[in-house]
Each structure stands twice: as structure tokens, then as C-alpha cells.
C-alpha atoms as a PDB file:
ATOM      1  CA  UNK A   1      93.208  82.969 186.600  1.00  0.00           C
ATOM      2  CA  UNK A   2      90.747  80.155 187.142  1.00  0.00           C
ATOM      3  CA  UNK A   3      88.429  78.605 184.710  1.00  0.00           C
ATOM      4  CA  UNK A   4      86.176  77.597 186.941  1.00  0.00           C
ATOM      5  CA  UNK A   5      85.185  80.744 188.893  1.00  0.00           C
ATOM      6  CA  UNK A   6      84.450  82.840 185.655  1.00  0.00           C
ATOM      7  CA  UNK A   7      81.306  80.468 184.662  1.00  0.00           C
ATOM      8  CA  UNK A   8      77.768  82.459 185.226  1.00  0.00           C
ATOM      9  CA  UNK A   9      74.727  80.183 185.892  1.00  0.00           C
ATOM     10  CA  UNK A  10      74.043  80.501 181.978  1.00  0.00           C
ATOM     11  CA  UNK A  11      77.327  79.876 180.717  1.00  0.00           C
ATOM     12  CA  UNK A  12      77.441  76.517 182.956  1.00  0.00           C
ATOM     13  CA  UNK A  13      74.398  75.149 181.928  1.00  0.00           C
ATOM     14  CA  UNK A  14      75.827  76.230 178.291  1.00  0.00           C
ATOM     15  CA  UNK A  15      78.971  74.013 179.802  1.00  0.00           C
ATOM     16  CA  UNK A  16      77.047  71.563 180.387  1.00  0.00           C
ATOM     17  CA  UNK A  17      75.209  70.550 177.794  1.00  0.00           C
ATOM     18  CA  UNK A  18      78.240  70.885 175.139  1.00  0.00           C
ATOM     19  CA  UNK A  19      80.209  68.237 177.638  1.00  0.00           C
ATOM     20  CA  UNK A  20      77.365  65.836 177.528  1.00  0.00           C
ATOM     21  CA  UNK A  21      77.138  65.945 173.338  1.00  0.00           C
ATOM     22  CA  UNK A  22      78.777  64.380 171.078  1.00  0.00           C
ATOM     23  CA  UNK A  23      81.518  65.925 170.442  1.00  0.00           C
ATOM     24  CA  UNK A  24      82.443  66.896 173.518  1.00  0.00           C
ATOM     25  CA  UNK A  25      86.131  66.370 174.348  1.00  0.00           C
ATOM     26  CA  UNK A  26      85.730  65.758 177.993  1.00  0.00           C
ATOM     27  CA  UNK A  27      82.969  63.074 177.563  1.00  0.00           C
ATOM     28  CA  UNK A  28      85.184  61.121 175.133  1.00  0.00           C
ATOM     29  CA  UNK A  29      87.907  61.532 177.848  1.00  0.00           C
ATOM     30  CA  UNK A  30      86.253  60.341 180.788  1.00  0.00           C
ATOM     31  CA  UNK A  31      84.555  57.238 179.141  1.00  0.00           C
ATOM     32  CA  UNK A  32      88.703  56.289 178.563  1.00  0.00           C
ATOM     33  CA  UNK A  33      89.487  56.870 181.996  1.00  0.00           C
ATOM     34  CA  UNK A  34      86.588  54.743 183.411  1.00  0.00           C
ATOM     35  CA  UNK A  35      88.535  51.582 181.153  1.00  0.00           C
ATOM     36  CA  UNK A  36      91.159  52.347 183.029  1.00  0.00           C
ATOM     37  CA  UNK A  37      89.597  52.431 186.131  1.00  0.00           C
ATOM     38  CA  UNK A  38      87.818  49.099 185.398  1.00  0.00           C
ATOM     39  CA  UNK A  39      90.950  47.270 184.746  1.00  0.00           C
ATOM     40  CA  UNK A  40      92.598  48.276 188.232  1.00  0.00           C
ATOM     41  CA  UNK A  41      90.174  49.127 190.587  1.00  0.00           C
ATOM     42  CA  UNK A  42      87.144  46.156 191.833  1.00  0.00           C
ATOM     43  CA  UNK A  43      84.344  48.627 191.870  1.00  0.00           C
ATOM     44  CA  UNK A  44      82.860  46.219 194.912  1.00  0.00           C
ATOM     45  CA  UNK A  45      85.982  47.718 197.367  1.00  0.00           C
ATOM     46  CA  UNK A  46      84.804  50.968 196.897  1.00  0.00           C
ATOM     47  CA  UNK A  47      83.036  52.275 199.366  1.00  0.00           C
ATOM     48  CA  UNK A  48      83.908  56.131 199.338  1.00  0.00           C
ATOM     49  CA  UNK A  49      85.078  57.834 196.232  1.00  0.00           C
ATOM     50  CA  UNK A  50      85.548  61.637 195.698  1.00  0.00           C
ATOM     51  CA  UNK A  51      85.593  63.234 191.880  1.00  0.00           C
ATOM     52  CA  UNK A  52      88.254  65.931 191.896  1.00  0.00           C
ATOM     53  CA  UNK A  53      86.992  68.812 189.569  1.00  0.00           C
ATOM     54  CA  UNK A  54      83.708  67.475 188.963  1.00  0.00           C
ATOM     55  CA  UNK A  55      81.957  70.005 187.476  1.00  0.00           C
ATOM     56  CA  UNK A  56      78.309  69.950 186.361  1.00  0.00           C
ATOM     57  CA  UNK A  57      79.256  65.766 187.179  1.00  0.00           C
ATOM     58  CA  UNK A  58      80.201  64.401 183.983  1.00  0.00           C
ATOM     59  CA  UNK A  59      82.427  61.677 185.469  1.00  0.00           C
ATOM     60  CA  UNK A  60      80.305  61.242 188.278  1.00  0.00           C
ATOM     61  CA  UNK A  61      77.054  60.246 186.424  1.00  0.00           C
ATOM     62  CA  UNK A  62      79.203  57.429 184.392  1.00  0.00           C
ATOM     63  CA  UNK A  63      81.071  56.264 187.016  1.00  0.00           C
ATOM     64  CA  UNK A  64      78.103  56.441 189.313  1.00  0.00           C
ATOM     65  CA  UNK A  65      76.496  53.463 187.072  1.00  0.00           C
ATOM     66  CA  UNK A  66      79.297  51.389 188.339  1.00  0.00           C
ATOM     67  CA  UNK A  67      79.639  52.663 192.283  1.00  0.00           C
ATOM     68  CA  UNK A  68      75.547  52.660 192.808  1.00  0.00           C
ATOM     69  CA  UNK A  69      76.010  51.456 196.627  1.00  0.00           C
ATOM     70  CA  UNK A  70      79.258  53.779 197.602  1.00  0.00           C
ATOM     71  CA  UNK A  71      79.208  57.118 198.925  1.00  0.00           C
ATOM     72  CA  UNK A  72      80.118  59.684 196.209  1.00  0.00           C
ATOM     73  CA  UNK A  73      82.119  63.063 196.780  1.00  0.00           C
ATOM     74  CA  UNK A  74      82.662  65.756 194.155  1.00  0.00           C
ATOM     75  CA  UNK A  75      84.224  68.885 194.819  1.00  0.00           C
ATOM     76  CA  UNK A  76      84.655  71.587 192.104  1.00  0.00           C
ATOM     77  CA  UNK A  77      85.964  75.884 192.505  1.00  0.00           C
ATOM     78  CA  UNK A  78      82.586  76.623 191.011  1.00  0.00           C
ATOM     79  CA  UNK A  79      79.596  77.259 192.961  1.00  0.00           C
ATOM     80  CA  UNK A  80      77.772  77.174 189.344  1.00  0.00           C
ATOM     81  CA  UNK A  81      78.729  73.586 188.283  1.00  0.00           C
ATOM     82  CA  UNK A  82      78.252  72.524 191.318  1.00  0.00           C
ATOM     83  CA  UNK A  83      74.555  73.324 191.666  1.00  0.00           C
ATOM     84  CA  UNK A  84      73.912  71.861 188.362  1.00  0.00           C
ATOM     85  CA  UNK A  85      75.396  68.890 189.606  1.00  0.00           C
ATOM     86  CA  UNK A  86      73.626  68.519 192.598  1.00  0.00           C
ATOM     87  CA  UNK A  87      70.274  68.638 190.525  1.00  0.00           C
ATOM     88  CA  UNK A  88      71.293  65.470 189.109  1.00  0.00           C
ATOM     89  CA  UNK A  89      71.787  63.495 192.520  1.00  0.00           C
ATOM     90  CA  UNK A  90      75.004  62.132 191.479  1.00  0.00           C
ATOM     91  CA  UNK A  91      76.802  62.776 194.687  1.00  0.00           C
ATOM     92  CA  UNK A  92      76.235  62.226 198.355  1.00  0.00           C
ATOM     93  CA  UNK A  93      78.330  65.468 199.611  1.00  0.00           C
ATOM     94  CA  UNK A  94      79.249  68.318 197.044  1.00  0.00           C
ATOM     95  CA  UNK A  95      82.092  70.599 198.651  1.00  0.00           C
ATOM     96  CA  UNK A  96      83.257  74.379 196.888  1.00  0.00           C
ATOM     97  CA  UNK A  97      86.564  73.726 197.163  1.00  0.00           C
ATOM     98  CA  UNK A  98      90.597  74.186 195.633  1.00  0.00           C
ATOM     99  CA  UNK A  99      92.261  70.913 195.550  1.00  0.00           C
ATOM    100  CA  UNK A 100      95.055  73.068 195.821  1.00  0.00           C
ATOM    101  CA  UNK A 101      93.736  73.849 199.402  1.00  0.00           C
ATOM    102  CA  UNK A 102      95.568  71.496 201.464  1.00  0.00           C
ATOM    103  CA  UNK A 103      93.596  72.543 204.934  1.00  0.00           C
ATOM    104  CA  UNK A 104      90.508  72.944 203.548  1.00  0.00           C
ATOM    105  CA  UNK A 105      90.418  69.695 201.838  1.00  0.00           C
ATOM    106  CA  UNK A 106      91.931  67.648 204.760  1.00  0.00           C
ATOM    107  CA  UNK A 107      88.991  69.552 206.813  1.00  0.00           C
ATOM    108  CA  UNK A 108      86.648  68.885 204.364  1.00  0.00           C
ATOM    109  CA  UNK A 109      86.961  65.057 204.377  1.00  0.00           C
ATOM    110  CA  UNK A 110      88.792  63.726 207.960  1.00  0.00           C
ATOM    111  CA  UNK A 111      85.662  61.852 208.266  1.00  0.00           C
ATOM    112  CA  UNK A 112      86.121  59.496 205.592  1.00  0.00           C
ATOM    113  CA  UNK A 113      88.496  57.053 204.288  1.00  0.00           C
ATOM    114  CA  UNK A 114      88.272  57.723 200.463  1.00  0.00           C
ATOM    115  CA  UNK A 115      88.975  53.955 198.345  1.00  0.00           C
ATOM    116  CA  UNK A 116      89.431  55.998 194.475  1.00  0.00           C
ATOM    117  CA  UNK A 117      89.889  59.525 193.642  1.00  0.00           C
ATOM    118  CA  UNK A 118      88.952  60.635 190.149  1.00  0.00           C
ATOM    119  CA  UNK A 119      89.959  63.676 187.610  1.00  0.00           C
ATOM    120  CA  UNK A 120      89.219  63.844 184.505  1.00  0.00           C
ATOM    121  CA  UNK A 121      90.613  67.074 182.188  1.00  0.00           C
ATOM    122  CA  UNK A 122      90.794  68.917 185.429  1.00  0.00           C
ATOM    123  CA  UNK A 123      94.383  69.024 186.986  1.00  0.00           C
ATOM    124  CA  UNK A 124      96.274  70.297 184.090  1.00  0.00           C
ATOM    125  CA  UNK A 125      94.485  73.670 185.307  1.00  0.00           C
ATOM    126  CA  UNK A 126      96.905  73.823 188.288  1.00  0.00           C
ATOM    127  CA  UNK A 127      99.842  74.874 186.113  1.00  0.00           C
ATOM    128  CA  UNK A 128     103.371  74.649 187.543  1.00  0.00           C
ATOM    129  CA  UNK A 129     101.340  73.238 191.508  1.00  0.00           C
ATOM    130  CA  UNK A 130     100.190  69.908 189.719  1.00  0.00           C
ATOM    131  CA  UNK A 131     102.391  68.179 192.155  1.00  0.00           C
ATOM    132  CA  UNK A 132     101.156  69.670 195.022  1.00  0.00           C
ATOM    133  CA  UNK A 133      97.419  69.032 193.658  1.00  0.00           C
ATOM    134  CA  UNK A 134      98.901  65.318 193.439  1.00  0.00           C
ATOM    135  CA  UNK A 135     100.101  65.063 196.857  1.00  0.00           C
ATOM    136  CA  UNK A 136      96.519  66.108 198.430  1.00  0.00           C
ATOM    137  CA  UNK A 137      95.019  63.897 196.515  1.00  0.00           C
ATOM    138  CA  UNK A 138      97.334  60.869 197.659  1.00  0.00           C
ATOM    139  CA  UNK A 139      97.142  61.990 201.209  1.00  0.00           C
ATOM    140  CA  UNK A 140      93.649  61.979 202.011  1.00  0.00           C
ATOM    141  CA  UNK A 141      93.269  58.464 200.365  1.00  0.00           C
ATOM    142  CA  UNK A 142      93.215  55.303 202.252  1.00  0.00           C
ATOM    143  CA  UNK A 143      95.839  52.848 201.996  1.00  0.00           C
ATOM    144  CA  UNK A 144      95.347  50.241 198.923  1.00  0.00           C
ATOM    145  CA  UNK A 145      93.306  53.146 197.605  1.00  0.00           C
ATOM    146  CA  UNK A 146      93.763  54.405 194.120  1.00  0.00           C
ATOM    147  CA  UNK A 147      94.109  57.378 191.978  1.00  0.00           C
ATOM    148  CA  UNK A 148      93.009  57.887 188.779  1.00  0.00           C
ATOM    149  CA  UNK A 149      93.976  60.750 186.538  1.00  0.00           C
ATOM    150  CA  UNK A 150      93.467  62.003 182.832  1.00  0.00           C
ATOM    151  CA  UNK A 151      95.365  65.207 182.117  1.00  0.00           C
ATOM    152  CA  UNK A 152      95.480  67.304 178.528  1.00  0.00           C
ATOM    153  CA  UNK A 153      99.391  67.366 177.443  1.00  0.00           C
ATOM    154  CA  UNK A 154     101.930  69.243 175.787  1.00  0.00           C
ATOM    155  CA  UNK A 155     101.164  68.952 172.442  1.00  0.00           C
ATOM    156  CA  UNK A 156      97.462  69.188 172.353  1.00  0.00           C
ATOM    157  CA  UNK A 157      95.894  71.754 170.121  1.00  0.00           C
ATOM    158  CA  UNK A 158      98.702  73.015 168.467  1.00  0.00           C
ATOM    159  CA  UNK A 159      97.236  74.933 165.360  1.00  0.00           C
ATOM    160  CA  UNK A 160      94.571  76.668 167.859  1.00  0.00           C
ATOM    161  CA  UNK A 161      97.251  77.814 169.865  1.00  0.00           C
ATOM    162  CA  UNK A 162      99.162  78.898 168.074  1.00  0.00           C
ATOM    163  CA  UNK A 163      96.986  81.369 166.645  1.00  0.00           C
ATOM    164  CA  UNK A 164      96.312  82.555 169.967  1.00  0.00           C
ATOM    165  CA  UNK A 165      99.808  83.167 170.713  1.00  0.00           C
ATOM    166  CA  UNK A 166      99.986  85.419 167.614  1.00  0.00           C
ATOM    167  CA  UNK A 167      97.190  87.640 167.981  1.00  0.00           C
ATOM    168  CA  UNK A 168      97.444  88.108 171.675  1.00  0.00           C
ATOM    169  CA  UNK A 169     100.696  89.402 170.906  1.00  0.00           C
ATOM    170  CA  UNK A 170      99.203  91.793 168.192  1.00  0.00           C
ATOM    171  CA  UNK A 171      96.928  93.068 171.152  1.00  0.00           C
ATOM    172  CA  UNK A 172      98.941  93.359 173.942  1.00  0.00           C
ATOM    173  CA  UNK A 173     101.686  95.886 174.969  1.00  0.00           C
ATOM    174  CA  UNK A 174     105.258  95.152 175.423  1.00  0.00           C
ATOM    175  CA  UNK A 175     104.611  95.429 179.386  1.00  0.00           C
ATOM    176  CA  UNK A 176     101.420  93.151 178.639  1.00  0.00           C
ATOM    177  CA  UNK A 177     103.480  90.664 176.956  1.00  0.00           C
ATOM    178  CA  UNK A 178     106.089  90.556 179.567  1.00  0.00           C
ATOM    179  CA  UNK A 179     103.132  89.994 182.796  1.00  0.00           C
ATOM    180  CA  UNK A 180     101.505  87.385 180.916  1.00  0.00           C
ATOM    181  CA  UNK A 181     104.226  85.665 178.837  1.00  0.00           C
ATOM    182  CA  UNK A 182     103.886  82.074 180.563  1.00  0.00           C
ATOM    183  CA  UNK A 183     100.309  82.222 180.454  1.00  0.00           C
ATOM    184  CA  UNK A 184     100.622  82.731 177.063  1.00  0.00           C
ATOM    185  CA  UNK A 185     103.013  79.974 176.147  1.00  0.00           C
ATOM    186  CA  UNK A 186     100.659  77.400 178.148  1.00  0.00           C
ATOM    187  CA  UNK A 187      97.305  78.679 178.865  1.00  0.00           C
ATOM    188  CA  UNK A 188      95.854  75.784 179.250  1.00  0.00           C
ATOM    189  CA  UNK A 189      98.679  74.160 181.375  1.00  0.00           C
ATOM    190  CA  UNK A 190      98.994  71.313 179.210  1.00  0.00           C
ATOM    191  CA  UNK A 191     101.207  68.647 181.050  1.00  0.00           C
ATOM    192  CA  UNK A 192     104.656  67.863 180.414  1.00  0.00           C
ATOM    193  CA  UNK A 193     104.972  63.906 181.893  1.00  0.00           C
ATOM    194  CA  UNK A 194     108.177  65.213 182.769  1.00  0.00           C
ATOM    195  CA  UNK A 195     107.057  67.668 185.538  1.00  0.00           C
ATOM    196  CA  UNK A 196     105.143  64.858 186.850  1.00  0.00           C
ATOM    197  CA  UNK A 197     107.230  63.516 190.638  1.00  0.00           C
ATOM    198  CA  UNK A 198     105.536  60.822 191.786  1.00  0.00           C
ATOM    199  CA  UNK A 199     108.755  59.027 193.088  1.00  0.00           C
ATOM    200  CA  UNK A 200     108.322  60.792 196.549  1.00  0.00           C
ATOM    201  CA  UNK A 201     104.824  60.234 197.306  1.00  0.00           C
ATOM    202  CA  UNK A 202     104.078  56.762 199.122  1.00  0.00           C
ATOM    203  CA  UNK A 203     102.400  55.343 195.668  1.00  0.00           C
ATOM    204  CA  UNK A 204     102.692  52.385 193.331  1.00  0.00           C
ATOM    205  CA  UNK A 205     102.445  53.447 190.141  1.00  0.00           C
ATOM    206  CA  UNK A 206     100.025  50.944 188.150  1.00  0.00           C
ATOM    207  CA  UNK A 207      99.779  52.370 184.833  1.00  0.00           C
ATOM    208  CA  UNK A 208     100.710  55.732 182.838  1.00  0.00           C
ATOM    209  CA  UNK A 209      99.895  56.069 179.178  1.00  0.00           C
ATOM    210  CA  UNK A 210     100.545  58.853 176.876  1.00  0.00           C
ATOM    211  CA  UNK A 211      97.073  58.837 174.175  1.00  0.00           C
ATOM    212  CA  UNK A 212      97.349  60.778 170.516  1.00  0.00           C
ATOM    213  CA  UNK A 213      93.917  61.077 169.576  1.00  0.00           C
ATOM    214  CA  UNK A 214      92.631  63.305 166.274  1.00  0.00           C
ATOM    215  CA  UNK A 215      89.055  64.191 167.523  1.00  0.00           C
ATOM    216  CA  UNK A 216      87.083  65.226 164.428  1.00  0.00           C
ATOM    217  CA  UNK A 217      84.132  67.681 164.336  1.00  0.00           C
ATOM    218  CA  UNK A 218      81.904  69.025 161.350  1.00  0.00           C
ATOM    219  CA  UNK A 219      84.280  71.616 160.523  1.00  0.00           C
ATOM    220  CA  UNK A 220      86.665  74.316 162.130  1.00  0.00           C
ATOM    221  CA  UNK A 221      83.777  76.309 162.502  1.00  0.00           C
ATOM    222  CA  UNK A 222      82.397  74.486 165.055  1.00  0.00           C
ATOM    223  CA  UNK A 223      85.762  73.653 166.885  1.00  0.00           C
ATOM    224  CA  UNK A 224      85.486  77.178 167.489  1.00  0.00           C
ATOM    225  CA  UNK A 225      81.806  77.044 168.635  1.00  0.00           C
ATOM    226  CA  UNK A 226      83.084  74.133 171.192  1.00  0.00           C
ATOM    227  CA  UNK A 227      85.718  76.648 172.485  1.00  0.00           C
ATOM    228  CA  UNK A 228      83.765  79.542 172.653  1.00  0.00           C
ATOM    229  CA  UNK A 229      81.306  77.519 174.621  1.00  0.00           C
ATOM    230  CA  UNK A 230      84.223  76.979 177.623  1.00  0.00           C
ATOM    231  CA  UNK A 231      87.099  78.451 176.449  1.00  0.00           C
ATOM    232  CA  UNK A 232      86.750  81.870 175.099  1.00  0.00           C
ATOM    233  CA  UNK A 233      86.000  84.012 178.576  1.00  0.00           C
ATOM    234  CA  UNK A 234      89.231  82.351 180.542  1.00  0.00           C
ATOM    235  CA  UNK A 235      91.410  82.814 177.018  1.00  0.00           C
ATOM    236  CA  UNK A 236      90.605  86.464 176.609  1.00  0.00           C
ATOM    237  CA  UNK A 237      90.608  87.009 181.230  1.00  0.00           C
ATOM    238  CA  UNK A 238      94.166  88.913 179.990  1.00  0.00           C
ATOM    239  CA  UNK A 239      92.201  91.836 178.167  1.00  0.00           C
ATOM    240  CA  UNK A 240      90.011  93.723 180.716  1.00  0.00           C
ATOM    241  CA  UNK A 241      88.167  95.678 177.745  1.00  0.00           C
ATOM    242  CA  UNK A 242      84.985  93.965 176.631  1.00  0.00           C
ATOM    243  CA  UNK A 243      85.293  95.386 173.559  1.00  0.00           C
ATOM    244  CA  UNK A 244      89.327  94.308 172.735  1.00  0.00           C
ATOM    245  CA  UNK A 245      88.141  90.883 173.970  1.00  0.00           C
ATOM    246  CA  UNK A 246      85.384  90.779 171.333  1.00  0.00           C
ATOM    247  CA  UNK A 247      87.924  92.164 168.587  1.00  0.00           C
ATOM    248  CA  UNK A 248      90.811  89.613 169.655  1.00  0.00           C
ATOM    249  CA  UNK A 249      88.572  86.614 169.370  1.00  0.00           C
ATOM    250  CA  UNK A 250      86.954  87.778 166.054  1.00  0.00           C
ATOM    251  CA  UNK A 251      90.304  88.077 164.618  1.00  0.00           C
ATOM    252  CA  UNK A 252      91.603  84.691 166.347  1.00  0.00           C
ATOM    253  CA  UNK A 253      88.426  82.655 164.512  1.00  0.00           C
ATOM    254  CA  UNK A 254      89.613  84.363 161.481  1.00  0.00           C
ATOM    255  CA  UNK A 255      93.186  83.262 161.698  1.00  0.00           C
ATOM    256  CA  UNK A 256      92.082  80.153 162.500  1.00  0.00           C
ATOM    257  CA  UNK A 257      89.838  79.380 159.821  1.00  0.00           C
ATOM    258  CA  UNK A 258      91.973  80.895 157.548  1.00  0.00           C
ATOM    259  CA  UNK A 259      94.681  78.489 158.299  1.00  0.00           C
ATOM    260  CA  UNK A 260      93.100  75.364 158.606  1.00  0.00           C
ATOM    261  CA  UNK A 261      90.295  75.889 155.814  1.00  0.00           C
ATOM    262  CA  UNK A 262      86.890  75.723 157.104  1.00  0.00           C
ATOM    263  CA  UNK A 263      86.019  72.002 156.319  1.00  0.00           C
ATOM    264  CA  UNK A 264      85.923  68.788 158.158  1.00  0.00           C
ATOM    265  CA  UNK A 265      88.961  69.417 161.212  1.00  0.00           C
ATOM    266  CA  UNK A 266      90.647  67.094 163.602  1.00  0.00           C
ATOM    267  CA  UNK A 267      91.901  68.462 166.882  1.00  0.00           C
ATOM    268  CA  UNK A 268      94.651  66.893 167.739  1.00  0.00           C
ATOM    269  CA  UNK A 269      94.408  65.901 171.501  1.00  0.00           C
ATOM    270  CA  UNK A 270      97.543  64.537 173.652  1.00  0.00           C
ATOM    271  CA  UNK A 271      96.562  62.699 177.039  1.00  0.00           C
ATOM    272  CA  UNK A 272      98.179  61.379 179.895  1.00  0.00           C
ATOM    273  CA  UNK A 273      96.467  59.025 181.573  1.00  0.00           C
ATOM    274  CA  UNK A 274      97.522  57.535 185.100  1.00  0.00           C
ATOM    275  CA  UNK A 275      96.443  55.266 187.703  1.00  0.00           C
ATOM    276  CA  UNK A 276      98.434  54.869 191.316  1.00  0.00           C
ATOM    277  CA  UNK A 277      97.683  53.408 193.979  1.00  0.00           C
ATOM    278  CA  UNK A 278      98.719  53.836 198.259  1.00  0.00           C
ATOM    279  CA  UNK A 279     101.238  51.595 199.560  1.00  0.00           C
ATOM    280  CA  UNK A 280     101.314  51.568 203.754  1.00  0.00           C
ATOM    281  CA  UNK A 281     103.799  53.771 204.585  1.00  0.00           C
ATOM    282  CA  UNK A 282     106.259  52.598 207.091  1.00  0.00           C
ATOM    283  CA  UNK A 283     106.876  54.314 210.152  1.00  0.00           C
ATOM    284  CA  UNK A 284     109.924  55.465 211.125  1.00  0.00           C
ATOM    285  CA  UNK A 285     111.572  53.466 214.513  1.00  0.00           C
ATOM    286  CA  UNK A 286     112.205  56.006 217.551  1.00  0.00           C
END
């Protein structure tokens, strides 16, 4: 399943303008990456730059403050976000594409010669491929050019997931279970810097930090307004019943509140963040 693809025009402008208050997690995320960015990458060197996963162009419109003269890139699975992003004239070309499509993307952009590549809370979503969604990223950048990353990781949301895990179990049927068991271990894909292999890609790595971060909000209540918002539609894909999907989440929210206590709650968020950049690679003598 993709998250991406199952946003209507009304649930991404509903997207959209949870990301850009203030308690969205994303927003908090990519105003960390950009202090990463800053302390690696001389903003006046840029001349191309491409935001991987851009969505409705959260990360574009801050770093855009920074890269006003360069040529900006975002490219995004939804057709939805990306309209809403092109509204806001963050980006000189907008392309509907998988970063997981290694022809399409190397189609998409022979023309340029991208200086920094961007994600922010995107590539987790490429499960067990995160490698491969590495190694297109590194391979259409120019040499000196960097990459910078932030990625949700194991350990984020426990509590909330855990009560997912239980009562999609309750729901499902032993054969349901057994089709959807990793997804329901990891449905967000939450990163392991273990599975990370960026020893055989032609990269120095410049920095990789793992963040803890307790992000508060109001109450549970609205932790599970927040994931409603963006969450709820890809978390319940597994249940093709519109009905069972509405009786699964109404008994998830009640789990959930019931554990945690419906007062002020801190979501414990785990992220890796991680800069590289291209070294020339050497050719190989005849």
C-alpha cells in the first residue's frame, strides 16, 4: 500500500493544513533537517535541488527561503499534493513520480545536474527498498552534491502502535493475519539504522544522528485527531469493509485513550537524521 495515492483532493488540503500547524510532526521535523542542511551544505553552490516526497511542499517553502535563485524540483506519488503544491509556486518542475522508479526518475531529470536532494518523513514509506530509494537518489546527484535525509525510526510511537497491533488482530482472520503480518509489525516502516548500507554507494558520509524527541499535544484526544487527519485511511487500507474500518478505528481511539488517559500526551518520536555527500567515483583502467 501507498500513503500517498489514497489522499482525495479534500483529504490533502485536510493534509495540508494539519502539516503547516503547530503541532504538526512533519513541520517540527523539517525545520531540524534544514539545521542540518545549513551546517553542511553553502546554500550559494546550489543551483538545482530536487525535494524527494514533497508533498503539498512543506520542505520546499522553508528551504525555498534559503535557495531563492536555484531551480527547485519536487516530485511526490500523489497527483493531489502535488497540485496543492504547485499553487504555492514553490517549485520550478513538479514530476508524479516513485523514487523507487529507477527509469522514470533517471528520465525524469537527465537534464540536470542536481547539487542537494531533500526528504523529510518520506523514505521510511519504502519499507524493506529504502536502499534502493537511497541509491537513486545518490545516482542522479552531481558529484560534491549532497543528500539530506530525515527518516521516522524504530521506536517511534510505541503506545499507538501497539494498540493497533492488538485490535487489528481482534479484526482480522487467521488467513488475514498471516497476509498482512509484516505490515502489521511495521506499518509505518519505521527505520532500523541497521538496514541502512551506505558503505557501497560512492558517498561520504558527513553526519548521522539518531533524535528522541517527546512531542506534546493538548491531549491524546487530539493525537488521535492528528492521525486521523493522515493516518487513519492507509492504517485501516487492510479492511476492505467501510463499515469494519469505522468499527476498528472506534475501538483503536478507545484503547488508546483508555491506556494513556486522555490528558496532556507526549508522542514519543525516534529520528534518524543523515547527510552524505558524492565523492568522484574512479573509473576503472581497461
Amino acid at each position: 500500500m501507498n500513503m500517498a495515492k489514497l489522499f482525495k483532493q479534500k483529504e490533502a488540503r485536510k493534509y495540508d493544513d494539519y502539516i503547516k500547524s503547530s503541532q504538526s510532526l512533519q513541520k517540527g521535523n523539517a525545520y531540524k533537517l534544514l539545521g542540518y542542511i545549513s551546517k553542511f551544505v553553502v546554500f550559494k553552490n546550489v543551483k538545482v535541488w530536487l525535494d524527494v516526497g514533497c508533498g503539498t511542499g512543506l520542505m520546499g517553502e522553508i528551504l525555498k527561503t534559503h535557495l531563492k535563485d536555484s531551480f527547485a524540483i519536487g516530485i511526490d506519488l500523489s497527483k493531489e499534493f502535488l497540485s496543492i503544491a504547485a499553487q504555492k509556486n514553490i517549485y520550478d518542475k513538479l514530476i508524479c513520480c516513485d523514487i523507487l522508479d529507477t527509469k522514470k526518475i533517471k528520465g525524469a531529470l537527465k537534464e540536470f545536474k542536481v547539487d542537494l536532494i531533500v526528504s523529510n518523513s518520506c523514505l521510511h514509506w519504502t519499507y524493506s527498498k529504502i536502499n534502493i530509494a537511497i541509491k537513486n537518489c545518490v545516482d542522479i546527484l552531481a558529484e560534491k552534491g549532497f543528500c539530506a535525509f530525515s527518516i521516522a525510526g524504530t521506536g517511534t510511537a510505541p503506545e499507538f502502535l501497539n494498540c493497533y497491533k492488538k485490535v487489528v488482530n481482534k479484526f482480522l482472520k487467521a488467513e488475514e493475519k498471516k497476509k498482512y503480518a509484516t505490515f502489521i509489525v511495521n506499518p509505518y516502516g519505521l527505520l532500523n539504522p541497521a538496514q541502512l548500507n551506505l558503505d557501497e554507494l560512492p558517498v561520504k558520509i558527513i553526519k548521522i544522528e539518531k533524535e528522541d524527541e517527546d512531542v506534546k499535544f493538548k491531549s491524546a484526544e487530539d493525537y488521535i485527531n492528528a492521525a486521523e487527519c493522515f493516518q487513519k485511511k492507509y492504517l485501516l487500507g487492510i479492511f476492505p469493509n467501510k463499515n469494519k474500518k469505522e468499527d476498528v478505528w472506534k475501538e483503536l481511539t478507545k484503547l488508546f485513550l483508555k491506556k494513556v488517559g486522555n490528558h496532556g500526551y507526549y508522542h514519543q518520536q525516534k529520528m534518524i537524521y543523515f547527510v552524505v555527500q558524492k565523492q568522484e567515483t574512479k573509473s576503472k583502467r581497461p
